[in-house]
Each structure stands twice: as structure tokens, then as C-alpha cells.
C-alpha atoms as a PDB file:
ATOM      1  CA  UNK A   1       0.000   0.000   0.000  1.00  0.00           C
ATOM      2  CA  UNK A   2       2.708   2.077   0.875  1.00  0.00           C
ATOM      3  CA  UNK A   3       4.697   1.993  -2.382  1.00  0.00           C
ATOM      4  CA  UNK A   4       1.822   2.739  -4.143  1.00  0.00           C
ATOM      5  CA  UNK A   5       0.987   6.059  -2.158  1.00  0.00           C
ATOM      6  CA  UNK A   6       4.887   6.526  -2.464  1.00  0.00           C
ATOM      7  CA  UNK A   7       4.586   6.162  -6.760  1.00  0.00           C
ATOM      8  CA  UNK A   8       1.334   8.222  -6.984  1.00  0.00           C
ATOM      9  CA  UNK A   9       3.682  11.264  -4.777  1.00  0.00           C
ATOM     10  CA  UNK A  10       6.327  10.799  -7.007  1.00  0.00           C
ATOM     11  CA  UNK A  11       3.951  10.718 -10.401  1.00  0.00           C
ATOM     12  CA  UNK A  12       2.563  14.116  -8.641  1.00  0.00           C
ATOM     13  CA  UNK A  13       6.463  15.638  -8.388  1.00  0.00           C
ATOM     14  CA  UNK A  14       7.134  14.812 -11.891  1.00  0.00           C
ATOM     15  CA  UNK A  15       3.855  15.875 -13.884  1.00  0.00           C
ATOM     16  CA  UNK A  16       4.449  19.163 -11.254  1.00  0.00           C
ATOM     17  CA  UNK A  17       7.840  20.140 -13.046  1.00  0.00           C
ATOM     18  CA  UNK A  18       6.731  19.404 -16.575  1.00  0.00           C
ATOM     19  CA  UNK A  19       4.230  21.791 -16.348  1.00  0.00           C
ATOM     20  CA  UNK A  20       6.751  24.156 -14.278  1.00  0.00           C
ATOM     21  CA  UNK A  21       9.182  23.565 -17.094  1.00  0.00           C
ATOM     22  CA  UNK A  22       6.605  24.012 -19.969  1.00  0.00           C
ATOM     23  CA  UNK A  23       4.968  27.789 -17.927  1.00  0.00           C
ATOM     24  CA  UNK A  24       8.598  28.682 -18.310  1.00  0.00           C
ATOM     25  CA  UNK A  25       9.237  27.970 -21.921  1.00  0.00           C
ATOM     26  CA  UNK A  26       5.933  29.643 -22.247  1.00  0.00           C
ATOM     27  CA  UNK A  27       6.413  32.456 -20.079  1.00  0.00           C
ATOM     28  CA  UNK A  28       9.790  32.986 -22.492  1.00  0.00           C
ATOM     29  CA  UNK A  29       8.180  32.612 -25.692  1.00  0.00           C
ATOM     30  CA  UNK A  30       9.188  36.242 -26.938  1.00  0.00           C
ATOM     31  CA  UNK A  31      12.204  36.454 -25.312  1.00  0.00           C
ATOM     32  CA  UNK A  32      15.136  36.433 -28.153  1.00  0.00           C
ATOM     33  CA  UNK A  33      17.623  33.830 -27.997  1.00  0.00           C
ATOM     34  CA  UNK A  34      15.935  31.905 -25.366  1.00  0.00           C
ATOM     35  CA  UNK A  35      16.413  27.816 -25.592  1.00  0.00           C
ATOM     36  CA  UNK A  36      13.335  26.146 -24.128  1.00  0.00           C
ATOM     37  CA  UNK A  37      13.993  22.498 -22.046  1.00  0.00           C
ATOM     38  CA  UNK A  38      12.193  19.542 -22.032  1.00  0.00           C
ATOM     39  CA  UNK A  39      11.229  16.895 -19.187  1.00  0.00           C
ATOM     40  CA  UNK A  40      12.076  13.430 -19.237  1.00  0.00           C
ATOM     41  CA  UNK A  41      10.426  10.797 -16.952  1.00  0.00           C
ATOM     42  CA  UNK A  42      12.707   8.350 -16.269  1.00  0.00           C
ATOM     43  CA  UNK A  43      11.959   5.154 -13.603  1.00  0.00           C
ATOM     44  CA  UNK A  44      13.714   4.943 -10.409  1.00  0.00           C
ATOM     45  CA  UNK A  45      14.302   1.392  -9.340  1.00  0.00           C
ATOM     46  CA  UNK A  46      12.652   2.091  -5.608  1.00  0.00           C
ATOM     47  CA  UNK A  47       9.485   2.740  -7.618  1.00  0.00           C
ATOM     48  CA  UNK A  48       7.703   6.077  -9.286  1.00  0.00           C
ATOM     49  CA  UNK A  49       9.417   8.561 -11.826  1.00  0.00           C
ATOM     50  CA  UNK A  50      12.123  11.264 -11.621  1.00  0.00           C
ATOM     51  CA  UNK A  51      11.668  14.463 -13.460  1.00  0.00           C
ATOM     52  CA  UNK A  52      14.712  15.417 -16.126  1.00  0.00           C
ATOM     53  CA  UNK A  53      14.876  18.931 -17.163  1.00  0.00           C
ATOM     54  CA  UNK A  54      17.007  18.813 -20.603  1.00  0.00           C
ATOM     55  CA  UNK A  55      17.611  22.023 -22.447  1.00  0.00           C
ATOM     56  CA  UNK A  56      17.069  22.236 -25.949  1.00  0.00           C
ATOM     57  CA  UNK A  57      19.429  23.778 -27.551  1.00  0.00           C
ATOM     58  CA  UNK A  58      18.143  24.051 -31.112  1.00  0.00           C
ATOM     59  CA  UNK A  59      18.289  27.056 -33.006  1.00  0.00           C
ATOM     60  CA  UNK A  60      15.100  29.187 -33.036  1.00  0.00           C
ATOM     61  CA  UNK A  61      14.068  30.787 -36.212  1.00  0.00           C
ATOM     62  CA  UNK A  62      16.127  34.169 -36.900  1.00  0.00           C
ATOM     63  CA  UNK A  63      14.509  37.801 -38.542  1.00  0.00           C
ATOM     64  CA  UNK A  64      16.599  40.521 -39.762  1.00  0.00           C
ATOM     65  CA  UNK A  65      16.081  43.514 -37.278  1.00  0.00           C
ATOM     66  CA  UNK A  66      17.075  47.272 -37.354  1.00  0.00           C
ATOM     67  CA  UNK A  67      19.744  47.771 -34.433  1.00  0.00           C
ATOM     68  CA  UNK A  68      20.045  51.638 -34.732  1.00  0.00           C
ATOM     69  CA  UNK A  69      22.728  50.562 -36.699  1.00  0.00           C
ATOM     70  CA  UNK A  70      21.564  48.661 -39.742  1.00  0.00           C
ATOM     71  CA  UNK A  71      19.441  44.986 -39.942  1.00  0.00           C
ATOM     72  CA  UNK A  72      21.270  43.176 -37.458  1.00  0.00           C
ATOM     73  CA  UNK A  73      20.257  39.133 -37.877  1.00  0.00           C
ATOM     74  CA  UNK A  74      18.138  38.247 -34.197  1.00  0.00           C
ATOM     75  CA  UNK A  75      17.671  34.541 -33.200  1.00  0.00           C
ATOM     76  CA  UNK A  76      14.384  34.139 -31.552  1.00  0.00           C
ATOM     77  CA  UNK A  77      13.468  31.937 -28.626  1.00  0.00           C
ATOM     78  CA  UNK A  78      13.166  28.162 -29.946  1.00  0.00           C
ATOM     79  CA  UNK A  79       9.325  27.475 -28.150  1.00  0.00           C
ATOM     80  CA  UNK A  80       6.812  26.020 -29.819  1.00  0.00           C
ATOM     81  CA  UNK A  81       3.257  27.186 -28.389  1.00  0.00           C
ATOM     82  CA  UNK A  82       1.366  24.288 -30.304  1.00  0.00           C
ATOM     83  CA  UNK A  83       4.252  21.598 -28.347  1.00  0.00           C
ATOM     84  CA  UNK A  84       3.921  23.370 -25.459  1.00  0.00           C
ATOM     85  CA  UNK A  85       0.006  23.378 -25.199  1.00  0.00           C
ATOM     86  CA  UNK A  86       0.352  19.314 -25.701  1.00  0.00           C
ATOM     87  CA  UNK A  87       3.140  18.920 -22.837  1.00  0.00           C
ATOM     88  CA  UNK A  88       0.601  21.320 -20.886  1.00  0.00           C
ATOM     89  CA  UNK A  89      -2.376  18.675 -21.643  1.00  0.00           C
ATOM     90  CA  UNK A  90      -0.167  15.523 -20.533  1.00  0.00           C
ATOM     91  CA  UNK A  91       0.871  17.110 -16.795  1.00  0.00           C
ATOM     92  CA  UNK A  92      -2.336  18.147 -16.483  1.00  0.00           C
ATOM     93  CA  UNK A  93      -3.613  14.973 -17.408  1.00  0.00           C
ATOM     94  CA  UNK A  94      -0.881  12.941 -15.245  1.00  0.00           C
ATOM     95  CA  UNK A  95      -1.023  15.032 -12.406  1.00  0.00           C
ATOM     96  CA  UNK A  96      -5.301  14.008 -12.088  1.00  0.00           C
ATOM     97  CA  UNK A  97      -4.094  11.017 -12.621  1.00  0.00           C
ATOM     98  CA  UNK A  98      -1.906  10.441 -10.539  1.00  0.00           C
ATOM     99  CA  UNK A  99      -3.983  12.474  -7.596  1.00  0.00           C
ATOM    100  CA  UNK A 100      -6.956   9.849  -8.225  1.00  0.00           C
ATOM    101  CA  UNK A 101      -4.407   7.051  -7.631  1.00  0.00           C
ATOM    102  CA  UNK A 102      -3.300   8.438  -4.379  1.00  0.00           C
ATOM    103  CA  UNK A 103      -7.507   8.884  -3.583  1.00  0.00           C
ATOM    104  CA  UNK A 104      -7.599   4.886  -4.340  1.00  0.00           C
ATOM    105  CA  UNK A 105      -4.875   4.177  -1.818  1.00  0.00           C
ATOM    106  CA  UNK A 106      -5.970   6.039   0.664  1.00  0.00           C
ATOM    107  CA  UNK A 107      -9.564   4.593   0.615  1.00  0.00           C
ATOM    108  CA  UNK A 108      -8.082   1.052   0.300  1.00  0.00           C
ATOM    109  CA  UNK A 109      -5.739   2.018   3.535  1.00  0.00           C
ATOM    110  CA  UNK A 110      -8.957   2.893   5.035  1.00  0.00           C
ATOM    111  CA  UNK A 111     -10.874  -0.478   4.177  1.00  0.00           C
ATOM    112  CA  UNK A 112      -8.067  -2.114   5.095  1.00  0.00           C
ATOM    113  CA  UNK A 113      -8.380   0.279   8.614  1.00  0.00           C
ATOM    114  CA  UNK A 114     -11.774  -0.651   9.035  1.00  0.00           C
ATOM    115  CA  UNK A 115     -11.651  -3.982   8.528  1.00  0.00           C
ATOM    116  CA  UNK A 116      -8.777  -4.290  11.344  1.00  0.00           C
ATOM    117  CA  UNK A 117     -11.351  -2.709  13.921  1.00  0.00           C
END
């Protein structure tokens, strides 16, 4: 019972930073030259996930921009909105899921309470 209360908590800390990570890339979205990161879930052998912030360091698109001086070439931040919105979707979606696991553990831990009484 306990290592499944201790997988939902970690499911909840990893959905938690991928939609951390993915506010950030979108909070940075106009910000030039700014390389957005990515989460990776990987499995931990005591059970549950562990969040791994990657950055991406693509190039993002580049515009020709007067300086004062002249067009000056300007990369622009690497984000995707339409890739963000979809990493935005799946830790929202984990995160409920993971919250209704914990919700069946805890009811079974009380059944299992009850039952001892």
C-alpha cells in the first residue's frame, strides 16, 4: 500500500515540473535567444518517476532587425506554443491522474483500517 501512495507522490512531483518547465518555456516565448527544455520521466528502481529537465538547444528561427545601426540578424526563442500546449495537456492529465491514484490508496488504507477494527 505504501509503495503505491509513495509512486502516486512521485507521479505528482514529476507531472508538477513538466508543467513548471513548460509555464517557463511559455512564459519565455518572446524572449530572443531563449532555448526552451524539455522533461524526461525516467523510472527509479525504488518505484515512481524522476523528473529530467534537458535544455534544448536548437536554433530558433532568426529575422533581420534594425539595431540603430543597420538589420542586425536576431535569433528568436526556440518554443513552440502548439508543443507546449500538448506537454501542458499531458501534466495536467498525469497530475489528475496520478492524484486519483493516491484517492484509491488512501480509501483502500482505510478499508483495510476498518476492517482491522
Amino acid at each position: 500500500m505504501i509503495g503505491a501512495i509513495h509512486s502516486a507522490l512521485s507521479g505528482l512531483t514529476a507531472f508538477s515540473r513538466q508543467i513548471e518547465v513548460t509555464a517557463h518555456n511559455v512564459a519565455n516565448v518572446n524572449t530572443d535567444g531563449f532555448k526552451k527544455s524539455h522533461v524526461e520521466l525516467v523510472s527509479v528502481e525504488t518505484g515512481g518517476v524522476l523528473p529530467v529537465v534537458r535544455k534544448d538547444d536548437s536554433a530558433g528561427p532568426t529575422v533581420l532587425r534594425d539595431n540603430g545601426y543597420g538589420p542586425a540578424k536576431v535569433e528568436l526563442s526556440n518554443v513552440d506554443l502548439g508543443e507546449e500546449a500538448v506537454n501542458q495537456i499531458i501534466g495536467q492529465r498525469g497530475f489528475e491522474a496520478n492524484i486519483q491514484a493516491l484517492k484509491t490508496a488512501n480509501d483502500m488504507l482505510g478499508s483495510i483500517l476498518d476492517i482491522k477494527k
